[in-house]
C-alpha atoms as a PDB file:
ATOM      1  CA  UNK A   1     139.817 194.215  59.169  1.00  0.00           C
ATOM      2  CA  UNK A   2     143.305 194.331  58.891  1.00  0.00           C
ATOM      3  CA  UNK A   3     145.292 197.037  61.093  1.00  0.00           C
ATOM      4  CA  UNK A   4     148.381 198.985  60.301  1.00  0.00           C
ATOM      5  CA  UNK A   5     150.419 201.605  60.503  1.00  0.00           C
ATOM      6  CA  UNK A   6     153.631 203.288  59.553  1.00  0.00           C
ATOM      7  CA  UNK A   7     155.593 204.850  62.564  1.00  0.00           C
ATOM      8  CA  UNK A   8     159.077 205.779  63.869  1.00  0.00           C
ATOM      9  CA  UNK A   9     161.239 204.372  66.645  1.00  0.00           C
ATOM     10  CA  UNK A  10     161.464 206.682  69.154  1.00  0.00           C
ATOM     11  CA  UNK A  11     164.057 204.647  71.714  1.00  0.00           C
ATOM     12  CA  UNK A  12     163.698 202.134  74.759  1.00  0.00           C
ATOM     13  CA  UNK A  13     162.324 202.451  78.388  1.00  0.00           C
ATOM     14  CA  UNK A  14     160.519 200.729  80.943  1.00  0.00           C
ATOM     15  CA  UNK A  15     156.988 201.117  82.459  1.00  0.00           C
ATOM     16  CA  UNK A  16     155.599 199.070  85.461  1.00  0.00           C
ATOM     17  CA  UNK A  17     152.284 196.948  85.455  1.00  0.00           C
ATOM     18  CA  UNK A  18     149.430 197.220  88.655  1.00  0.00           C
ATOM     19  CA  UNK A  19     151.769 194.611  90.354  1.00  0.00           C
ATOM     20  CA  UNK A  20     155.107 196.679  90.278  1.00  0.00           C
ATOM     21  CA  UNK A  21     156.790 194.353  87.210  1.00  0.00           C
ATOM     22  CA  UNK A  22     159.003 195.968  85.275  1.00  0.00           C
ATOM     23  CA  UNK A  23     157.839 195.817  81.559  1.00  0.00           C
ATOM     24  CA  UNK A  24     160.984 196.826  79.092  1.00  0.00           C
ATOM     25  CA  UNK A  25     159.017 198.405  76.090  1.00  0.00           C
ATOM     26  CA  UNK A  26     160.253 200.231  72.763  1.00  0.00           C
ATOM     27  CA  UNK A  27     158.472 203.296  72.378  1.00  0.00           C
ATOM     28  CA  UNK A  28     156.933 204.085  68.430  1.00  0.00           C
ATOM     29  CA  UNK A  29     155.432 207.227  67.188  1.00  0.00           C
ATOM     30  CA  UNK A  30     152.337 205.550  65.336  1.00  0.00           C
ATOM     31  CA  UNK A  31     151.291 208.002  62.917  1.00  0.00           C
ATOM     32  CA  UNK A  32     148.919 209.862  62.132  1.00  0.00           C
ATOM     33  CA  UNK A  33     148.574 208.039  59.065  1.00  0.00           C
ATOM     34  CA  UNK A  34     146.919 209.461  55.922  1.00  0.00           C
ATOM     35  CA  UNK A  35     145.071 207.276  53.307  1.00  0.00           C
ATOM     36  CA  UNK A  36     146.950 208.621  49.821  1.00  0.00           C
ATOM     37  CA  UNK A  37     145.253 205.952  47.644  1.00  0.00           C
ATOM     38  CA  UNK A  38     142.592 203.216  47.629  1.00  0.00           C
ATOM     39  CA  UNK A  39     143.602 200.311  44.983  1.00  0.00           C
ATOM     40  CA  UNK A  40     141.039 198.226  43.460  1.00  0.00           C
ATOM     41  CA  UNK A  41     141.042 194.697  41.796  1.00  0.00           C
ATOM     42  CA  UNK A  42     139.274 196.848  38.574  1.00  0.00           C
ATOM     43  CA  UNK A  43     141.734 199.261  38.223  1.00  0.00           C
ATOM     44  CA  UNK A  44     144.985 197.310  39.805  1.00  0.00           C
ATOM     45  CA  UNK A  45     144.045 194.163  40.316  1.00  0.00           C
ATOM     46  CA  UNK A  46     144.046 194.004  43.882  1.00  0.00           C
ATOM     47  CA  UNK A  47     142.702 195.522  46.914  1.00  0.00           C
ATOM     48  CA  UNK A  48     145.198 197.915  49.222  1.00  0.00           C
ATOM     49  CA  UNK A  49     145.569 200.895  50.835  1.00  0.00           C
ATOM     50  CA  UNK A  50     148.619 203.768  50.125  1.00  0.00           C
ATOM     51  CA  UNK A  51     149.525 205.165  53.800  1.00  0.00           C
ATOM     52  CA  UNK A  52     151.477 208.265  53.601  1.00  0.00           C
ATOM     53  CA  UNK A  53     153.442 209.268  57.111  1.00  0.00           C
ATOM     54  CA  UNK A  54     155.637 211.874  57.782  1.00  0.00           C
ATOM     55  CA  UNK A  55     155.272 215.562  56.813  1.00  0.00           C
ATOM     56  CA  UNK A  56     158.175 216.308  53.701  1.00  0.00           C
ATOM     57  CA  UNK A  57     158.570 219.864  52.194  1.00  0.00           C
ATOM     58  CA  UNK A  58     156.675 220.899  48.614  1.00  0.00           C
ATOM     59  CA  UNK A  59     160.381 221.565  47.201  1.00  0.00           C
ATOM     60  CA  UNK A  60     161.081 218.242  48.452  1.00  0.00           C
ATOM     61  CA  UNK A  61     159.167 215.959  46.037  1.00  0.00           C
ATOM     62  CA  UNK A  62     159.099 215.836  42.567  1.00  0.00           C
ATOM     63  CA  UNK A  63     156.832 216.580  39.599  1.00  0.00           C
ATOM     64  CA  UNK A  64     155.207 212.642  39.490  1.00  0.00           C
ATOM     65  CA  UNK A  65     154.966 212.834  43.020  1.00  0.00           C
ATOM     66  CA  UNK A  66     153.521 216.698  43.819  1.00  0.00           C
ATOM     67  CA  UNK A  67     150.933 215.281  40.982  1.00  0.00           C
ATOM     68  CA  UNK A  68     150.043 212.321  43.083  1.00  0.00           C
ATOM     69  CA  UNK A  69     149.744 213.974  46.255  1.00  0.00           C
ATOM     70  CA  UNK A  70     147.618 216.675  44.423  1.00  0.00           C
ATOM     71  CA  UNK A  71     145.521 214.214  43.041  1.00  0.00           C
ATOM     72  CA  UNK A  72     144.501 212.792  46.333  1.00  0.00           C
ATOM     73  CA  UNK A  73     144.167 216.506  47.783  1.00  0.00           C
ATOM     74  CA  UNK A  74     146.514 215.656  50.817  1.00  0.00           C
ATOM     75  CA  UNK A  75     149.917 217.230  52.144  1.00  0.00           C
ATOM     76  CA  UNK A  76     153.140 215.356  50.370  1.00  0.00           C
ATOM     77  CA  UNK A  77     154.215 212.647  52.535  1.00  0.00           C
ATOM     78  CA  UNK A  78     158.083 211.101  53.199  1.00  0.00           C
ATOM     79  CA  UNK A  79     156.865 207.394  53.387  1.00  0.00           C
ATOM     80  CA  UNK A  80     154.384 205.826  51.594  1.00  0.00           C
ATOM     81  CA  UNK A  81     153.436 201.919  51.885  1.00  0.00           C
ATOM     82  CA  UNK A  82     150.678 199.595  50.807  1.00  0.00           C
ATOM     83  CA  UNK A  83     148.610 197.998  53.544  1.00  0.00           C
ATOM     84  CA  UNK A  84     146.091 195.264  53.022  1.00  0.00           C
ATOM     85  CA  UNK A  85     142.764 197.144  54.450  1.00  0.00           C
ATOM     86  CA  UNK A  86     139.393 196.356  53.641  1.00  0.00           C
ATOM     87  CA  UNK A  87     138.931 199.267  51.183  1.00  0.00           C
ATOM     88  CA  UNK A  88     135.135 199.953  52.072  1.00  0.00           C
ATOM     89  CA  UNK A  89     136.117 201.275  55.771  1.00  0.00           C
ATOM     90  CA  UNK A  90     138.661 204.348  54.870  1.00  0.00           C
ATOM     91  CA  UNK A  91     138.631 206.972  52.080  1.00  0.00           C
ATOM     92  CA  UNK A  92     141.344 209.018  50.804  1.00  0.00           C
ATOM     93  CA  UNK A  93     142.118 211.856  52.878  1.00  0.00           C
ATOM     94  CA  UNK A  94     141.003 209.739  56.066  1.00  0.00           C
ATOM     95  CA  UNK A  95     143.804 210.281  59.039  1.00  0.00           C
ATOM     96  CA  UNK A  96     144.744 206.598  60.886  1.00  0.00           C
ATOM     97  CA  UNK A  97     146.342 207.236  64.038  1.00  0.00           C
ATOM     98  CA  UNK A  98     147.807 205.457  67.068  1.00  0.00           C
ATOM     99  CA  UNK A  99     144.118 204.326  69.131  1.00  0.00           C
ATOM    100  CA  UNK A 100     143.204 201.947  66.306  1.00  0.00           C
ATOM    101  CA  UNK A 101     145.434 199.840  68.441  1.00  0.00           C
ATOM    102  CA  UNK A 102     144.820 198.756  72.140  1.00  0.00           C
ATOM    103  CA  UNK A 103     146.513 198.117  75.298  1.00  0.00           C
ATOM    104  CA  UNK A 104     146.847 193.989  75.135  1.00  0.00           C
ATOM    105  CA  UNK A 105     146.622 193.566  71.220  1.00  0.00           C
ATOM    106  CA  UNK A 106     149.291 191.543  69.789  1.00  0.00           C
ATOM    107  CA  UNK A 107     151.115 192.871  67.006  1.00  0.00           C
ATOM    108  CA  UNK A 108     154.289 192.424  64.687  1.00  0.00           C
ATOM    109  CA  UNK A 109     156.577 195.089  63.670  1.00  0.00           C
ATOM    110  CA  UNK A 110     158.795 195.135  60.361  1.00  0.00           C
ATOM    111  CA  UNK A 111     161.618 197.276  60.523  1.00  0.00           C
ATOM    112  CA  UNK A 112     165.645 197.895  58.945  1.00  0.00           C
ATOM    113  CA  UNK A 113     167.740 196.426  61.157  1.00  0.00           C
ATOM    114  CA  UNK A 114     170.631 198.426  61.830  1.00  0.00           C
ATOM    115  CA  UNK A 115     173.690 198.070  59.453  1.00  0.00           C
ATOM    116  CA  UNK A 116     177.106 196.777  60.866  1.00  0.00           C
ATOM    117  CA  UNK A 117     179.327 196.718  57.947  1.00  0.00           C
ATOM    118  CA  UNK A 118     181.284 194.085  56.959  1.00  0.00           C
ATOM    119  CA  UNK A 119     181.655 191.810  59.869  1.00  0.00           C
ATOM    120  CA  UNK A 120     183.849 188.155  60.179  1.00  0.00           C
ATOM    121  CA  UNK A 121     182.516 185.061  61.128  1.00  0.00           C
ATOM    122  CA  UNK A 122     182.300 185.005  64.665  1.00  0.00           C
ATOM    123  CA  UNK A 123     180.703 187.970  64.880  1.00  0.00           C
ATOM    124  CA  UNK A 124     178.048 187.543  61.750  1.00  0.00           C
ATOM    125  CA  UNK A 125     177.367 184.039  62.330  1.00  0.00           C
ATOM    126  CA  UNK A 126     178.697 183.110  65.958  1.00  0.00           C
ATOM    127  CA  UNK A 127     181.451 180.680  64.474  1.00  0.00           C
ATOM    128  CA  UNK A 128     183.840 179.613  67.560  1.00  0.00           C
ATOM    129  CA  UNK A 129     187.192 181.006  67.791  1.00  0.00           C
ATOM    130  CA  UNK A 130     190.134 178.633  66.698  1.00  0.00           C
ATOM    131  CA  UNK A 131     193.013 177.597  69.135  1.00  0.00           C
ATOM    132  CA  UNK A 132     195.635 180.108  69.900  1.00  0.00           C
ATOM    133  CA  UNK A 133     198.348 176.978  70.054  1.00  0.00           C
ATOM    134  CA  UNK A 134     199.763 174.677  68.255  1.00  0.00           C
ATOM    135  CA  UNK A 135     200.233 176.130  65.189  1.00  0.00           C
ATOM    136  CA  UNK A 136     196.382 177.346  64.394  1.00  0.00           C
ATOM    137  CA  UNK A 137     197.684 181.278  63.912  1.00  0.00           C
ATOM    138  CA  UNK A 138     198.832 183.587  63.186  1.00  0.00           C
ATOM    139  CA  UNK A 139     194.473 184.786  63.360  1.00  0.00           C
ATOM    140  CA  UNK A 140     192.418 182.568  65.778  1.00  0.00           C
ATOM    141  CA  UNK A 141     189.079 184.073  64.485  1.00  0.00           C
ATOM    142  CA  UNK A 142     189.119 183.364  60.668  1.00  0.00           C
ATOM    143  CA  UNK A 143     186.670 180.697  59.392  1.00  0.00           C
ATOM    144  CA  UNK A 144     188.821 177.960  59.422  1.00  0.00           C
ATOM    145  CA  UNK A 145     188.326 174.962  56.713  1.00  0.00           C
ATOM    146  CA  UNK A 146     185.474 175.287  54.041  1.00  0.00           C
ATOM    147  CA  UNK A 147     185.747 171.841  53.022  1.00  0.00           C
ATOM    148  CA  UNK A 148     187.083 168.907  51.223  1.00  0.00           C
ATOM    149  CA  UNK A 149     189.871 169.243  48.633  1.00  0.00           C
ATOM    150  CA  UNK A 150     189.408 167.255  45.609  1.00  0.00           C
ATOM    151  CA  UNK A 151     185.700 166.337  45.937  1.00  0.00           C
ATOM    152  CA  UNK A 152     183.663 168.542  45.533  1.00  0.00           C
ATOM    153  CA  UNK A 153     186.971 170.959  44.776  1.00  0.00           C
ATOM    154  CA  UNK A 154     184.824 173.917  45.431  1.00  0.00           C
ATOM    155  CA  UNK A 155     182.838 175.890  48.079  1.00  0.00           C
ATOM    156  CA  UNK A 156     179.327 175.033  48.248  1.00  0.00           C
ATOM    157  CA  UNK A 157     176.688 178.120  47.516  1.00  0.00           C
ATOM    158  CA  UNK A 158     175.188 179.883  51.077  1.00  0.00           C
ATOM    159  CA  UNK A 159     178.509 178.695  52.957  1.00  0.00           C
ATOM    160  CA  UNK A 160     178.407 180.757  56.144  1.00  0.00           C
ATOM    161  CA  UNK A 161     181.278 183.323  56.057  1.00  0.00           C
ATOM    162  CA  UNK A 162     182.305 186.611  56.751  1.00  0.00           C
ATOM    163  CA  UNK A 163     180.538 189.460  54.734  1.00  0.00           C
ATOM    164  CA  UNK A 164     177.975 192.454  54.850  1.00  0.00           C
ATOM    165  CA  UNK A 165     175.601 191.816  58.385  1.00  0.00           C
ATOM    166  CA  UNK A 166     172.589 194.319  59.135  1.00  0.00           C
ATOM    167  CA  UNK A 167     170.945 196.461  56.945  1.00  0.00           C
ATOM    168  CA  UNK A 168     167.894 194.014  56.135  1.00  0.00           C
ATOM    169  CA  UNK A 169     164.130 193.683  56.565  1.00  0.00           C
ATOM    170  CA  UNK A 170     163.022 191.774  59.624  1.00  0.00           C
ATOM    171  CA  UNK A 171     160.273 191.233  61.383  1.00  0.00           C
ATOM    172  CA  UNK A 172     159.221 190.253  64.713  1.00  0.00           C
ATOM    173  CA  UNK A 173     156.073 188.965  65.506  1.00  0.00           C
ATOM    174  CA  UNK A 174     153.533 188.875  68.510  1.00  0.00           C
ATOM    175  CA  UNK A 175     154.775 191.585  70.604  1.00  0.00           C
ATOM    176  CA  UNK A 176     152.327 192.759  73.199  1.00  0.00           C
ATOM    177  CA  UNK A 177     150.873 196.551  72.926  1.00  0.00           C
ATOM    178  CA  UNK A 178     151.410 197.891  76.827  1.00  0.00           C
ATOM    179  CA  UNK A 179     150.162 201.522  76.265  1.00  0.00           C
ATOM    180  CA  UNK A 180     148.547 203.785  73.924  1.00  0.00           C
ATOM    181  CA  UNK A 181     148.904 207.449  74.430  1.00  0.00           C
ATOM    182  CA  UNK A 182     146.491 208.187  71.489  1.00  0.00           C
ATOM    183  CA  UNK A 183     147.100 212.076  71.935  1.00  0.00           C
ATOM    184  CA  UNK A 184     150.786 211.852  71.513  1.00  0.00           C
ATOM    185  CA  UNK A 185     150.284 209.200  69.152  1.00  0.00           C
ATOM    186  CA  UNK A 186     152.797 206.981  70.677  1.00  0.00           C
ATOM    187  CA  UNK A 187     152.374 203.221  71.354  1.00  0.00           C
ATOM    188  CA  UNK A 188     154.617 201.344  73.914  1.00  0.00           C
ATOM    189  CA  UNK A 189     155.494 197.865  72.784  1.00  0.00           C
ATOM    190  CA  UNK A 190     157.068 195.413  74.744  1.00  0.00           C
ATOM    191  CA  UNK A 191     160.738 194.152  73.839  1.00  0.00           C
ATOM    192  CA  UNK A 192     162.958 195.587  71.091  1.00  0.00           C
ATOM    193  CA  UNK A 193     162.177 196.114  67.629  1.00  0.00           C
ATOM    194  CA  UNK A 194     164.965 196.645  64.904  1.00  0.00           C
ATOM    195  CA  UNK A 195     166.158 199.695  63.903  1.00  0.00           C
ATOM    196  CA  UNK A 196     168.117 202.436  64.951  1.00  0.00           C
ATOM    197  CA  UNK A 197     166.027 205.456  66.771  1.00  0.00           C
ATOM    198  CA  UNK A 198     164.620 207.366  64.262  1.00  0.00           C
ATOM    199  CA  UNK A 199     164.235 204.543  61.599  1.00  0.00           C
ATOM    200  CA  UNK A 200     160.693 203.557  60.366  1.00  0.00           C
ATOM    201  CA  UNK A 201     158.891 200.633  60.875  1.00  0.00           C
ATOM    202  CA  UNK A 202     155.640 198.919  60.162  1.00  0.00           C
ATOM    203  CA  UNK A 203     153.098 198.003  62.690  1.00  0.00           C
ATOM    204  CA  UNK A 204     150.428 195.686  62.009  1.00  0.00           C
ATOM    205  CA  UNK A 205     148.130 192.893  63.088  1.00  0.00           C
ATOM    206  CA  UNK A 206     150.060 189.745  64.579  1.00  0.00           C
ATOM    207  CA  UNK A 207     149.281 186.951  61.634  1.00  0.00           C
ATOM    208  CA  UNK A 208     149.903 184.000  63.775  1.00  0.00           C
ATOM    209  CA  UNK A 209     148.630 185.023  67.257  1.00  0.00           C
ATOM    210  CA  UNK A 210     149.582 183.041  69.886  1.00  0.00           C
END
């Protein structure tokens, strides 16, 4: 079966193993998790499971929504996602939290990276700087040519330039699970993940485990 939950960057630190290494880990609040809605291939045409996190206030959410929530008899939830679960092992009301993962499980995390604006070049796409002499100026750190003039006498579609950087979906994969505090629901995962504290991310099985 397929493991996930939805969770919320807490920050960096840094734990040491038995042998005194220093292990730099991002620290997630994994849940608790609670199953909103089981989908079926007869009613939706595929199997998944709706994970609600995060507590949100009744005046919060509105009329489709409260009648959603009501439906499945649980508190409204801020984030919802679709996980595929093997439906037979939860029911709707059932509570995931952070100890269906384990200390030495590899896992990948999905998160918003964090949004820089817009941002030249060198700084979106590591271009080089140009030379500060001989006649290159009056800005060294524009993009310099884009190509040839009367063939093809345009700029090719996905040409690396300045523009909007951050702000997108990415995911890393196989990051090692050091701790689970399964009363605090936290996990401690080693490396970075993206997102800014506070954001949410995903945290599921790794798909291509090394």
């Amino acid at each position: 079966m397929q493991k996930a939950l939805i969770g919320k960057k807490i920050g960096m630190t840094q734990i040491f193993d038995e042998k005194g290494n220093v292990i730099p880990v991002t620290v997630v609040e994994a849940g608790p998790c609670t199953v909103v809605m089981k989908k079926t291939i007869e009613n939706d045409g595929y199997e998944a499971v709706q994970l609600g996190f995060g507590d949100v206030k009744v005046q919060r959410v509105n009329k489709p929504m409260t009648g959603h929530f009501k439906k499945a008899d649980v508190a409204p939830k801020k984030t919802l996602k679709e996980f595929k679960i093997d439906i037979e092992s939860v029911n709707v009301g059932d509570i995931l939290k952070a100890d269906i993962f384990a200390a030495g499980e590899k896992v990948d995390v999905v998160g918003t990276s964090k949004g820089k604006g817009t941002a030249g070049s060198i700084k979106r796409w590591n271009f080089s700087r140009l030379k500060e002499s001989h006649g290159t100026g009056p800005v060294a750190r524009h993009a310099g040519s884009l190509g040839a003039c009367s063939d093809p006498s345009r700029v090719f579609k996905g040409k690396k330039l300045a523009g909007h950087l951050g702000c997108e979906r990415v995911t890393i994969q196989n990051l090692d699970v050091v701790k689970v505090d399964a009363e605090n629901n936290l996990l401690a995962i080693k490396g970075a993940i993206p997102g800014p504290k506070g954001g949410i991310v995903v945290i599921r099985d790794a798909v291509k485990k090394a």
